[in-house]
Protein backbone atom coordinates (compact mmCIF):
# COMPACT_ATOMS: atom_id res chain seq x y z
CA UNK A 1 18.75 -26.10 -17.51
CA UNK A 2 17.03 -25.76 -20.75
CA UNK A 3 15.56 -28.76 -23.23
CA UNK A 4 15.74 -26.59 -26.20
CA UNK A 5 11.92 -25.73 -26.30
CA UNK A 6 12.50 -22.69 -24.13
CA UNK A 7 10.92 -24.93 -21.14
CA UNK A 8 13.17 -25.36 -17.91
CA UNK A 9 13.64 -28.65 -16.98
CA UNK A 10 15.11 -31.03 -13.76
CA UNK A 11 16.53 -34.00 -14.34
CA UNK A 12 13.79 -34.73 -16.76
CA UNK A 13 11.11 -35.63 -14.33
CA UNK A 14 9.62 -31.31 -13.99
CA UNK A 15 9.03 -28.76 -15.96
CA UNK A 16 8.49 -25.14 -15.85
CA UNK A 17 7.46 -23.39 -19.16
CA UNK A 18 8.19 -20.07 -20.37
CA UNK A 19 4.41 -19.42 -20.14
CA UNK A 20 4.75 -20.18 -16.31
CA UNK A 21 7.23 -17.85 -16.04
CA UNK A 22 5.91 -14.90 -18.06
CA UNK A 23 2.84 -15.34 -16.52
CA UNK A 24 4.51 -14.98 -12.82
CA UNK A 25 6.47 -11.83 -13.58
CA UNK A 26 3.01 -10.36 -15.06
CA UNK A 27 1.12 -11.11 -11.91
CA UNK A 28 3.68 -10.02 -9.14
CA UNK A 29 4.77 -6.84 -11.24
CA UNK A 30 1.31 -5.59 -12.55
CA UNK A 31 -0.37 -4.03 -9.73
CA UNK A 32 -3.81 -4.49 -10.75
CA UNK A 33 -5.99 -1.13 -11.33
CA UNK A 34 -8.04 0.37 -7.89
CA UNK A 35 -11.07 1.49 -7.95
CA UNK A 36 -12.17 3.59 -5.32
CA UNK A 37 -16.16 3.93 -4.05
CA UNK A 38 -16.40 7.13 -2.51
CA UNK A 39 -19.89 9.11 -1.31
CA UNK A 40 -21.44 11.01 1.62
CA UNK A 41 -22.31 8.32 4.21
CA UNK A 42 -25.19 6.00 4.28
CA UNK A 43 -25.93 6.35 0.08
CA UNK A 44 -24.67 2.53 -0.20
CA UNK A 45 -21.20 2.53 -1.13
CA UNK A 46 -21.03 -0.73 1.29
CA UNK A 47 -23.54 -2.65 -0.76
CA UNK A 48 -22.53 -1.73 -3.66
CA UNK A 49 -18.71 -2.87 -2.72
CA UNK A 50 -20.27 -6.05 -1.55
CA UNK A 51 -22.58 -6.61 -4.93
CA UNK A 52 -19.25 -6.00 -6.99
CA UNK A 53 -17.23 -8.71 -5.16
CA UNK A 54 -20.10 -10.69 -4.93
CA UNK A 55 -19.90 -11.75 -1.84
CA UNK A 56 -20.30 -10.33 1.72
CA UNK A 57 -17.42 -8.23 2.67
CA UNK A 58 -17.83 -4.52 3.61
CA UNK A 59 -19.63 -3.87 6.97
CA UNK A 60 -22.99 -2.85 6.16
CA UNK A 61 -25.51 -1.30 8.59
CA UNK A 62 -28.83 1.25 8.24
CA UNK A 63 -26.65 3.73 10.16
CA UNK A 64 -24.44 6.56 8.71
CA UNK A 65 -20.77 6.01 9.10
CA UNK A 66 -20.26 2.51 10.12
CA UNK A 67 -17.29 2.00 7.46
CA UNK A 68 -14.48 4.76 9.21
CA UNK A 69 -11.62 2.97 7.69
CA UNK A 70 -10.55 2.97 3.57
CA UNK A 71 -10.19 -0.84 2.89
CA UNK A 72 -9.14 -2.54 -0.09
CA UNK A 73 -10.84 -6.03 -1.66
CA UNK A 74 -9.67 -7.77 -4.66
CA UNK A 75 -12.18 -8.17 -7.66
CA UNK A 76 -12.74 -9.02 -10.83
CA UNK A 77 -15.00 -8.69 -13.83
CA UNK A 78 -15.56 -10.24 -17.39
CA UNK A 79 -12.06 -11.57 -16.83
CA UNK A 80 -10.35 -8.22 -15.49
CA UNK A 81 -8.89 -8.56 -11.82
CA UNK A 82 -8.60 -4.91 -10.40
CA UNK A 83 -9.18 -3.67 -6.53
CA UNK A 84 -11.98 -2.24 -4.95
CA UNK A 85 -11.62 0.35 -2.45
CA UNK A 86 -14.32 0.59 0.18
CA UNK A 87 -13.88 4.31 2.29
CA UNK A 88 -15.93 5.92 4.96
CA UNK A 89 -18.49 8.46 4.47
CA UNK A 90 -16.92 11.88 2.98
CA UNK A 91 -18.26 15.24 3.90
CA UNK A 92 -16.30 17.97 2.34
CA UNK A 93 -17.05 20.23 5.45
CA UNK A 94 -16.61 17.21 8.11
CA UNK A 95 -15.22 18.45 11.57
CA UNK A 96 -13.50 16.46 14.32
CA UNK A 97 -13.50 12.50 13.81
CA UNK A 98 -15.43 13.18 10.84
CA UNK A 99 -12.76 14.94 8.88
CA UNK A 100 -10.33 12.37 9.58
CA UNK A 101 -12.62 9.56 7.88
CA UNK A 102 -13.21 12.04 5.18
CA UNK A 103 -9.42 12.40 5.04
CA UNK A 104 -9.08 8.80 4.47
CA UNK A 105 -11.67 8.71 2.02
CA UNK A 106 -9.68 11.71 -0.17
CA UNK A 107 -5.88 9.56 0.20
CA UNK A 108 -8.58 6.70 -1.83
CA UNK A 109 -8.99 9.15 -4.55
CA UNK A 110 -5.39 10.34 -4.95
CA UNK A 111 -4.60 6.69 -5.06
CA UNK A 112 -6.93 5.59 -7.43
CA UNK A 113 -6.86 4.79 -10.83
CA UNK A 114 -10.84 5.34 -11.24
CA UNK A 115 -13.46 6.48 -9.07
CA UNK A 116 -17.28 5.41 -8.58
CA UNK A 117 -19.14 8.39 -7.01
CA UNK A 118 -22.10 6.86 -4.93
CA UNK A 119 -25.07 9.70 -4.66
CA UNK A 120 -28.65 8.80 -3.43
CA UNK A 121 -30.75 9.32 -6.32
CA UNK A 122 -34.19 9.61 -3.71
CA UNK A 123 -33.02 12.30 -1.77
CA UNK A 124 -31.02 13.66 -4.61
CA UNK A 125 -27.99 15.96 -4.84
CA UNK A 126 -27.27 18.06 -1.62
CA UNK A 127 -24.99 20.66 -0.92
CA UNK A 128 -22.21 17.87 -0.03
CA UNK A 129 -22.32 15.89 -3.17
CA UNK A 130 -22.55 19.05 -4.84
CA UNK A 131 -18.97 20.00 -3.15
CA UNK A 132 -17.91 16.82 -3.73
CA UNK A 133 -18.48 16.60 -7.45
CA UNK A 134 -16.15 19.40 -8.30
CA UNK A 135 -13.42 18.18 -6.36
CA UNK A 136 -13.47 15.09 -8.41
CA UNK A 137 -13.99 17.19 -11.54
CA UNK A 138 -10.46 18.69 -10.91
CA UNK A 139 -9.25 15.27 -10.03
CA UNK A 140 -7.77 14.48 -13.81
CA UNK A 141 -9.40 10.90 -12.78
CA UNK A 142 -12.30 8.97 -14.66
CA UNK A 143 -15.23 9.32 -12.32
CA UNK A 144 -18.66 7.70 -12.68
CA UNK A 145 -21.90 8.43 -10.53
CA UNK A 146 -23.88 5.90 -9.61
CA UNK A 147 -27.08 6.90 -8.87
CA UNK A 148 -28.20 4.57 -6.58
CA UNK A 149 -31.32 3.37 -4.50
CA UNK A 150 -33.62 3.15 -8.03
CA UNK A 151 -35.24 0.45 -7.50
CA UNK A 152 -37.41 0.44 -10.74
CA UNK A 153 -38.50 2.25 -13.61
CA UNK A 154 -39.92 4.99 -11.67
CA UNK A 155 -36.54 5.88 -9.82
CA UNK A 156 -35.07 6.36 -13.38
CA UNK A 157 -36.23 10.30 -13.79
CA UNK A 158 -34.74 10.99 -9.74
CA UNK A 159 -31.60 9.44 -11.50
CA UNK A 160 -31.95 11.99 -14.27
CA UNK A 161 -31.56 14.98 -12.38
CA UNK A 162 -27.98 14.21 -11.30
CA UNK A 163 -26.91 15.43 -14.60
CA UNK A 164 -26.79 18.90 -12.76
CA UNK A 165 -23.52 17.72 -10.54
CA UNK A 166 -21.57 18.14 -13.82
CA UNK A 167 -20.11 14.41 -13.85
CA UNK A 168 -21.23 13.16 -17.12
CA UNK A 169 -24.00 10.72 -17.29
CA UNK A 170 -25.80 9.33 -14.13
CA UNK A 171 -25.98 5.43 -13.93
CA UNK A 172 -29.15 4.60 -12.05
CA UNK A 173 -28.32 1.41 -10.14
CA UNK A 174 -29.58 -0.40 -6.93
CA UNK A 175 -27.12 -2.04 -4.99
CA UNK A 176 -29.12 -3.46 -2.92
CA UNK A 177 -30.66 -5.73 -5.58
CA UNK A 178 -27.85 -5.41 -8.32
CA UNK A 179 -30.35 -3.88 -10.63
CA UNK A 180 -27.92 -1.98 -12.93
CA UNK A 181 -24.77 -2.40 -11.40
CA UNK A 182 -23.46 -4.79 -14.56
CA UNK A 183 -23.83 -1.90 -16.89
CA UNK A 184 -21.84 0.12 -14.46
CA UNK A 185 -19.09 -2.33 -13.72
CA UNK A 186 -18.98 -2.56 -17.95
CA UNK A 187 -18.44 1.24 -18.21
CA UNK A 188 -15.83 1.08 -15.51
CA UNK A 189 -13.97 -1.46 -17.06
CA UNK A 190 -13.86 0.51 -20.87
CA UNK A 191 -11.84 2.84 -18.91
CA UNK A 192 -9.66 1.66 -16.39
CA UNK A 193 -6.59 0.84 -17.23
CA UNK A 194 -4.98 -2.46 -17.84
CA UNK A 195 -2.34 -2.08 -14.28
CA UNK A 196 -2.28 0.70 -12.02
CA UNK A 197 -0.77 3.51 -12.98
CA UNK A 198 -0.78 5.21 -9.45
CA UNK A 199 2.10 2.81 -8.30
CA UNK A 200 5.69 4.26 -7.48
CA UNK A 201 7.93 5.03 -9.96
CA UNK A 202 8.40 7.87 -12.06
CA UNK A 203 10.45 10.85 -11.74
CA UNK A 204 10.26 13.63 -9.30
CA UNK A 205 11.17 14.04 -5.39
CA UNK A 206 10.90 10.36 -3.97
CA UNK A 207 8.11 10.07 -1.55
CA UNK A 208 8.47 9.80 1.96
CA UNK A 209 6.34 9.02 5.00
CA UNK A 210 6.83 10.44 8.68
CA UNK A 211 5.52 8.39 10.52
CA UNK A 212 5.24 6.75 14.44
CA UNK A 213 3.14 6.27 17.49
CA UNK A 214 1.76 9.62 18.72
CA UNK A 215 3.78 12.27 20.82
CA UNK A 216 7.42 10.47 19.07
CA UNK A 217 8.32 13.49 17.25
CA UNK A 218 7.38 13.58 13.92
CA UNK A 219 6.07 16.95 14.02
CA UNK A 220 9.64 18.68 15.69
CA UNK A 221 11.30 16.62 12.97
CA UNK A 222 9.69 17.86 10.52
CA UNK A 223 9.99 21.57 11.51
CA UNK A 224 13.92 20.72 11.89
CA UNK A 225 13.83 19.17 8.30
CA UNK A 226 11.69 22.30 7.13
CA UNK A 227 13.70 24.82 9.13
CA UNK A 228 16.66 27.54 8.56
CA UNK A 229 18.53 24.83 7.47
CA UNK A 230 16.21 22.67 5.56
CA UNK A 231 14.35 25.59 3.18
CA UNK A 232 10.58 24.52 2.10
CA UNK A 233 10.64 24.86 -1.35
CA UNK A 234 6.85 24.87 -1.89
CA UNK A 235 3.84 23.07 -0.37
CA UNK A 236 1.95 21.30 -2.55
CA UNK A 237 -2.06 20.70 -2.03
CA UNK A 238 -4.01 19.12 -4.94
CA UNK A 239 -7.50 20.39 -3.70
CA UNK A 240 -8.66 21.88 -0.25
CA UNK A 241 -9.36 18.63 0.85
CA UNK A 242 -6.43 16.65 0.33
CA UNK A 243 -4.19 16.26 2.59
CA UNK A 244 -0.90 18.93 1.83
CA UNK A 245 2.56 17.44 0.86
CA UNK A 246 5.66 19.30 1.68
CA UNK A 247 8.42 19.49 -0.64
CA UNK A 248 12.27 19.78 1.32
CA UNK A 249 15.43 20.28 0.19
CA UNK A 250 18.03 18.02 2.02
CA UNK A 251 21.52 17.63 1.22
CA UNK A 252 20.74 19.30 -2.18
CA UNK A 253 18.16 17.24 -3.45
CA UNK A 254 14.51 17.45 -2.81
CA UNK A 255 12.09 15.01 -1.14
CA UNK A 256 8.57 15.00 -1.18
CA UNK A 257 6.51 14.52 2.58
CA UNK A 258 3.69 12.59 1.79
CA UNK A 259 0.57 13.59 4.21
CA UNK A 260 2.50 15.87 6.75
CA UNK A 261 -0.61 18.02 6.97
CA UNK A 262 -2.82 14.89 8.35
CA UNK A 263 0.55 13.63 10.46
CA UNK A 264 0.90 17.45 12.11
CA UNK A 265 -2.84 17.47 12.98
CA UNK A 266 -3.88 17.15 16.43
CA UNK A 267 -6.80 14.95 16.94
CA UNK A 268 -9.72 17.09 19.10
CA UNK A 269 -11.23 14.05 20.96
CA UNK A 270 -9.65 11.61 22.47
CA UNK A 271 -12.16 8.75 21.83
CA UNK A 272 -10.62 6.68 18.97
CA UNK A 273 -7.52 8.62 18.90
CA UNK A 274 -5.45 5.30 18.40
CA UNK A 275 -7.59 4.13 15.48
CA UNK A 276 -8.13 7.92 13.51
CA UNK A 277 -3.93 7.61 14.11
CA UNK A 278 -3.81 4.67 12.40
CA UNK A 279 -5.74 5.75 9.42
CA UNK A 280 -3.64 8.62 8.98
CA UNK A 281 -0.56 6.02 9.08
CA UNK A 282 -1.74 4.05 6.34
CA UNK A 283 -2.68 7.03 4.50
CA UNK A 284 0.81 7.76 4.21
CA UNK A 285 2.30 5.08 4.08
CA UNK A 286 0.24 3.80 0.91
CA UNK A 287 0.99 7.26 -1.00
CA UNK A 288 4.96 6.94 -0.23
CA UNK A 289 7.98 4.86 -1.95
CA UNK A 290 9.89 4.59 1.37
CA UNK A 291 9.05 5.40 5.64
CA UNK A 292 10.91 6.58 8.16
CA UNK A 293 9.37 5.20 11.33
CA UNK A 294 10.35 7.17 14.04
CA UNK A 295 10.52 5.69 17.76
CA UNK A 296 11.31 7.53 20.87
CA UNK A 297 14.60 5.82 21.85
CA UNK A 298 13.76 7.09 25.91
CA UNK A 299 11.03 4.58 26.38
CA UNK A 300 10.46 1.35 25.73
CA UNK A 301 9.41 0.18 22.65
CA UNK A 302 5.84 -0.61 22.84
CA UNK A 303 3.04 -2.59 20.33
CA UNK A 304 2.31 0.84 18.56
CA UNK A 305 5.89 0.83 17.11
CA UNK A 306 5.33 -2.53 15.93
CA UNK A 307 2.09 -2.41 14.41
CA UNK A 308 3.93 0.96 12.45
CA UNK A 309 6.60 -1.24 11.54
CA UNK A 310 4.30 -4.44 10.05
CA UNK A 311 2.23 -1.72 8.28
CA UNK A 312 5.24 -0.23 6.23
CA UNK A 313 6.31 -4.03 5.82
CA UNK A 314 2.60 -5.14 4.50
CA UNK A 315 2.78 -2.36 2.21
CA UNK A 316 6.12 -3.22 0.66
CA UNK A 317 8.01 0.26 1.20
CA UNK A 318 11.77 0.83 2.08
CA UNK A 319 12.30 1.25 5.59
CA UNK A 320 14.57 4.21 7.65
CA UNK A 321 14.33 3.29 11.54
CA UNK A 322 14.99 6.74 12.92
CA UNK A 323 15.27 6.86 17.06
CA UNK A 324 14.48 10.08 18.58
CA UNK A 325 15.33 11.77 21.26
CA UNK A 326 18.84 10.54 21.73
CA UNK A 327 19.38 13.33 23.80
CA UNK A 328 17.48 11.70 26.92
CA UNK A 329 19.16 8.81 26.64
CA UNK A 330 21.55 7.33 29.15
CA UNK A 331 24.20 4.58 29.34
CA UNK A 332 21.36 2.99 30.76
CA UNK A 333 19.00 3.00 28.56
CA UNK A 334 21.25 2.55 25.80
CA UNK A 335 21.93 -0.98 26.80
CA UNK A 336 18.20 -1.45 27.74
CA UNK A 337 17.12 -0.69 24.13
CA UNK A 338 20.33 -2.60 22.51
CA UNK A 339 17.96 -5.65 24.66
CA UNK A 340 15.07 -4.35 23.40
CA UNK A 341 15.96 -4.13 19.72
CA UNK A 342 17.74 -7.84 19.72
CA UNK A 343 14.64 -8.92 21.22
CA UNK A 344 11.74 -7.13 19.63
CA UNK A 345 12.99 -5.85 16.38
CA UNK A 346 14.84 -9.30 15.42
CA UNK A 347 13.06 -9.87 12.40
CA UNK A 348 13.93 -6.34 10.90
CA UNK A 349 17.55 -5.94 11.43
CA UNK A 350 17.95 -5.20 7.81
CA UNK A 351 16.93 -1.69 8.45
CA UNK A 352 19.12 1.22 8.58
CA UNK A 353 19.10 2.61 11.75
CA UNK A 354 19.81 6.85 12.71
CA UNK A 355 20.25 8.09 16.00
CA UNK A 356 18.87 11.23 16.26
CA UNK A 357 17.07 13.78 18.39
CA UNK A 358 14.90 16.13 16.49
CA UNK A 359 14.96 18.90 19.33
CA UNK A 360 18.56 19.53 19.29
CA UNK A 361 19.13 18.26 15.41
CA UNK A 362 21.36 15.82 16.50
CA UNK A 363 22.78 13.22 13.47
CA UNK A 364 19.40 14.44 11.34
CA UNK A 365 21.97 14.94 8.47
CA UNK A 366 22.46 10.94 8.48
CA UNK A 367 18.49 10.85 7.34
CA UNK A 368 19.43 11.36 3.68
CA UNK A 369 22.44 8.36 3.16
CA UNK A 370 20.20 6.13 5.10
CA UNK A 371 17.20 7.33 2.80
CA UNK A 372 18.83 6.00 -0.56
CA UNK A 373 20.21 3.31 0.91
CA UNK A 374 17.06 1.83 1.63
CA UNK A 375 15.27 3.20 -1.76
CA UNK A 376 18.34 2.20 -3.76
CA UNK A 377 17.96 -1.68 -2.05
CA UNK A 378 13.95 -1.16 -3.13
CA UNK A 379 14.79 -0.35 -6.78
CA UNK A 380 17.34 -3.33 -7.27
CA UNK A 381 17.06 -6.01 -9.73
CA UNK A 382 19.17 -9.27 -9.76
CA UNK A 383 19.49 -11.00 -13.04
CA UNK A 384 18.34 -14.50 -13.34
CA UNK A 385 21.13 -15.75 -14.24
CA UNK A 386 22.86 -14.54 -10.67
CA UNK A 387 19.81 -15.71 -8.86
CA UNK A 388 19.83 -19.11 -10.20
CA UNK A 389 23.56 -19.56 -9.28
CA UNK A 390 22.88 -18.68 -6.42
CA UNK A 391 20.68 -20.73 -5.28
CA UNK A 392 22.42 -23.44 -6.48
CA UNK A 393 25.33 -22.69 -3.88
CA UNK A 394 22.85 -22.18 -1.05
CA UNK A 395 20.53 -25.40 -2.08
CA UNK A 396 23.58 -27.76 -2.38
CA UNK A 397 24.75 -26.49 0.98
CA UNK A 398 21.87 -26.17 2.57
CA UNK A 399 18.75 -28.40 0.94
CA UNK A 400 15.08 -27.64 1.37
CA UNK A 401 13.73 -30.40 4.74
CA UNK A 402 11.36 -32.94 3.85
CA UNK A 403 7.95 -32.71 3.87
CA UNK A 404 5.82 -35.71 3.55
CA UNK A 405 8.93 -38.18 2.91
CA UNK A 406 10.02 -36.21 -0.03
CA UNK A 407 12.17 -33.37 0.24
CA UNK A 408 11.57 -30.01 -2.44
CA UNK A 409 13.32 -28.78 -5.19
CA UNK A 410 14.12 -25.32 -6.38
CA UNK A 411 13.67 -25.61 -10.53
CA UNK A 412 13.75 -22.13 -11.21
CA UNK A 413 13.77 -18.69 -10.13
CA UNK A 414 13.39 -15.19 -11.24
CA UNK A 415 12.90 -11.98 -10.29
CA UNK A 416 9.14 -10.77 -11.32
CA UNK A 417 9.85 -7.19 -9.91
CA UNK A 418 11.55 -4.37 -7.67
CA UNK A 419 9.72 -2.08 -5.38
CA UNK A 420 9.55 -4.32 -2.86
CA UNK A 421 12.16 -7.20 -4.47
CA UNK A 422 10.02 -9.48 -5.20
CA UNK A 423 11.13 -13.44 -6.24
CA UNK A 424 8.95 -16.36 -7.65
CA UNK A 425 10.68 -20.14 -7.10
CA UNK A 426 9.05 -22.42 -9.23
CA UNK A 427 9.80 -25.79 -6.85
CA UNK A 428 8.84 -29.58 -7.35
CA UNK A 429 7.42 -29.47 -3.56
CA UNK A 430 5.85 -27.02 -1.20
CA UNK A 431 9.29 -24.62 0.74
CA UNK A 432 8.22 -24.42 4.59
CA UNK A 433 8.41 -20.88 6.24
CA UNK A 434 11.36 -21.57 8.02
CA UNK A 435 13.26 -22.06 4.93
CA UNK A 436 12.01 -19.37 3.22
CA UNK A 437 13.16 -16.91 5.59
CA UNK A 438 16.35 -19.00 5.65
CA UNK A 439 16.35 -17.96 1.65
CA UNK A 440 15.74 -14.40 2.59
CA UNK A 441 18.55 -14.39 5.07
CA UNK A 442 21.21 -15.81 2.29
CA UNK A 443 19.87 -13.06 -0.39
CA UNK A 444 20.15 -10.32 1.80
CA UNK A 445 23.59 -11.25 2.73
CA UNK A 446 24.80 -11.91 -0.81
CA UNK A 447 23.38 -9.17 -2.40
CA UNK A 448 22.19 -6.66 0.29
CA UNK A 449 19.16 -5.35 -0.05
CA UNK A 450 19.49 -2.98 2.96
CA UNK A 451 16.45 -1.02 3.92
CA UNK A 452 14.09 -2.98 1.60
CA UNK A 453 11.43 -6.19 2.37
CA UNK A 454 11.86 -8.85 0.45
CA UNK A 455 9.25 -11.07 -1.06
CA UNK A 456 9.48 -14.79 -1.97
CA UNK A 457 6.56 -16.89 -3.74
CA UNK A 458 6.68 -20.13 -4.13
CA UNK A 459 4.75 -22.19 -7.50
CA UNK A 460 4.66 -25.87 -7.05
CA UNK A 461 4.79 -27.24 -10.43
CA UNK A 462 3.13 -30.66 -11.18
CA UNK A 463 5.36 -33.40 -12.63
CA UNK A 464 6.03 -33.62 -16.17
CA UNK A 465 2.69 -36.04 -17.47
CA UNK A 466 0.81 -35.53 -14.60
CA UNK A 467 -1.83 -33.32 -15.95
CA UNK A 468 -2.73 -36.01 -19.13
CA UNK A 469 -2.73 -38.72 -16.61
């Protein structure tokens, strides 16, 4: 459906230009760069997330620690979109719930493309930031310290003296009242790079993530995986406080464990044991290409396994649905969780699914065919050409309902990217939900796609005139 111009047209009355197009794939397959704001707690890292978006975002209080979790805000400066990555405080040393923020805090700076290190230029460097800088030294990552809390000219020479933690020049800002922070952000930007360039891809052992509600197995699975029959080629740590990644060999190829130190760790206190459990979750999950979520096939299946589940959705990775300990289960219980998986798990049947039982090794070989299927499904491409055909079929079978008296139309699609699939419709009207996963449905069964989310944006495009009128 081409006029000649390179613009796509329907029936004469729309139009979707090349530009639209170019500009979709650039924005759904660019990850934009992260930067991460990382510091001992209570130096500002908060305020100073909240004086970069410019708006109020990140929990701040006058009390060390409030931020425990590492979340992520989109930004932009001078034009440049990129993401900012709030984290709680980070002591190298920290013990018990501590360590397990700080934990979170070091999965920010293996994920990030740039780091801002917050220090408190009035009580200067201590022993911790001290630690802290030559971790990031060895980090191979751009890393700027903010010196922050100067407030005016006077603050400048307390600033100064950070030139002993070895990071390069200090950057005396105050986020509280932004003094500075411009010049910083302006720095940052001359070296981040354009996209992220911590996103999958690549070569090397594809990374996995272990992971499930507490007490489901991941640990025996991982010693089976790891065991006599499953050598450990090497275990890789980038610095002592990052969390250790274990490289297997299965079925003659290796595979890299993402965060099976923080997974195998036993939590000491049993006060926010859900929550530190769900840190270490995303953790993993962000810094792997595909997840097996295991779930104890003797129980029910319970909100933990689902809030697993939507995380490794959210994030876009392939999917393995591994149930454990088949061994306890019954002709009973078999038809209990057949219920229980029609019911619950409706909306992810495109999952492979392995029955195993990590104890006794049963059917753990079938982990490695179900891992590629899913991270072969996660790589694939369809051409636009097939996709557009395509939806003509399903369109002229099935059209989009009407909204608002006038019923849609698909113009256009395309593919903008793999790793999640992900497909931009340019459409003459807004596609309800229903119909969306209705498209989902048809490309999964035409094309596959097992083992992988799917994405599906929708552009409205004005009619052709409408923006001179």
């Amino acid at each position: 459906m081409s006029d000649g111009d390179g613009t796509w047209v329907d029936e004469g009355d729309w139009e979707v230009g090349a530009e639209d197009v170019a500009e979709a794939i650039e924005e759904a397959s660019s990850p934009p760069p992260v930067l991460a704001v990382v510091g001992r707690p209570n130096v500002g890292k908060s305020t100073l997330v909240n004086r970069i978006l410019g708006r109020r975002e990140a929990v701040v209080q006058d009390i060390p620690g409030v931020t425990r979790d590492r979340v992520s805000y989109d930004a932009s400066w001078s034009g440049r979109r990129f993401v900012v990555q709030d984290t709680g405080g980070w002591e190298p040393d920290a013990k018990g719930l501590q360590q397990l923020v700080a934990e979170q805090a070091s999965v920010a700076m293996r994920t990030a493309d740039a780091i801002v290190f917050v220090v408190d230029s009035v009580v200067g460097a201590t022993a911790a930031d001290e630690a802290a800088a030559k971790i990031l030294q060895r980090s191979g990552k751009p890393v700027f310290l903010a010196a922050n809390k100067v407030d005016n000219d006077r603050g400048e020479a307390d600033a100064a003296a950070l030139w002993s933690l070895g990071l390069g020049q200090p950057h005396p800002i105050s986020a509280m009242h932004g003094r500075g922070v411009a010049d910083l952000l302006d720095a940052v930007l001359e070296e981040l790079p354009a996209i992220s360039e911590m996103g999958g891809g690549g070569g090397g052992p594809r990374r996995v993530a272990l992971v499930g509600k507490p007490n489901v197995g991941k640990s025996s699975l991982l010693n089976r995986l790891s065991g006599d029959e499953r050598s450990v080629v090497h275990d890789v740590a980038g610095t002592t406080v990052d969390p250790v990644d274990s490289l297997i060999e299965m079925e003659g190829k290796l595979w890299r464990f993402v965060d099976t130190a923080g997974l195998r760790r036993k939590v000491g206190q049993a006060s926010g044991h859900e929550f530190y459990a769900s840190v270490r979750t995303h953790g993993a999950i962000d810094a792997a290409e595909v997840a097996i979520v295991l779930i104890d096939a003797s129980q029910p299946l319970t909100e933990q396994d689902q809030r697993v589940l939507s995380m490794v959705i959210e994030a876009g990775r392939a999917l393995v649905l591994a149930f454990n300990k088949w061994d306890l289960v019954d002709e009973d219980r078999r038809y209990l969780l057949d219920r229980e998986i029609d019911l619950q798990l409706a909306q992810i049947q495109w999952a492979p699914r392995v029955n195993i039982s990590a104890k006794t090794g049963r059917a753990v070989q079938k982990l490695v065919p179900a891992l590629e299927t899913s991270l072969a499904s996660w790589d694939k491409r369809i051409t636009t050409g097939q996709l557009n055909s395509f939806l003509k079929e399903v369109v002229a079978a099935t059209p989009p309902p009407v909204r608002g008296g006038k019923q849609p139309r698909i113009l256009f699609a395309t593919q903008a990217t793999a790793r999640p699939p992900t497909f931009v419709l340019f459409t003459s009207g807004f596609l309800e939900a229903g119909y969306r996963r209705f498209l989902e449905r048809r490309l999964r069964e035409t094309f596959g796609f097992e083992g992988s989310p799917i994405r599906i944006n929708v552009r409205v495009r004005e009619k052709r005139g409408a923006k001179r009128r």
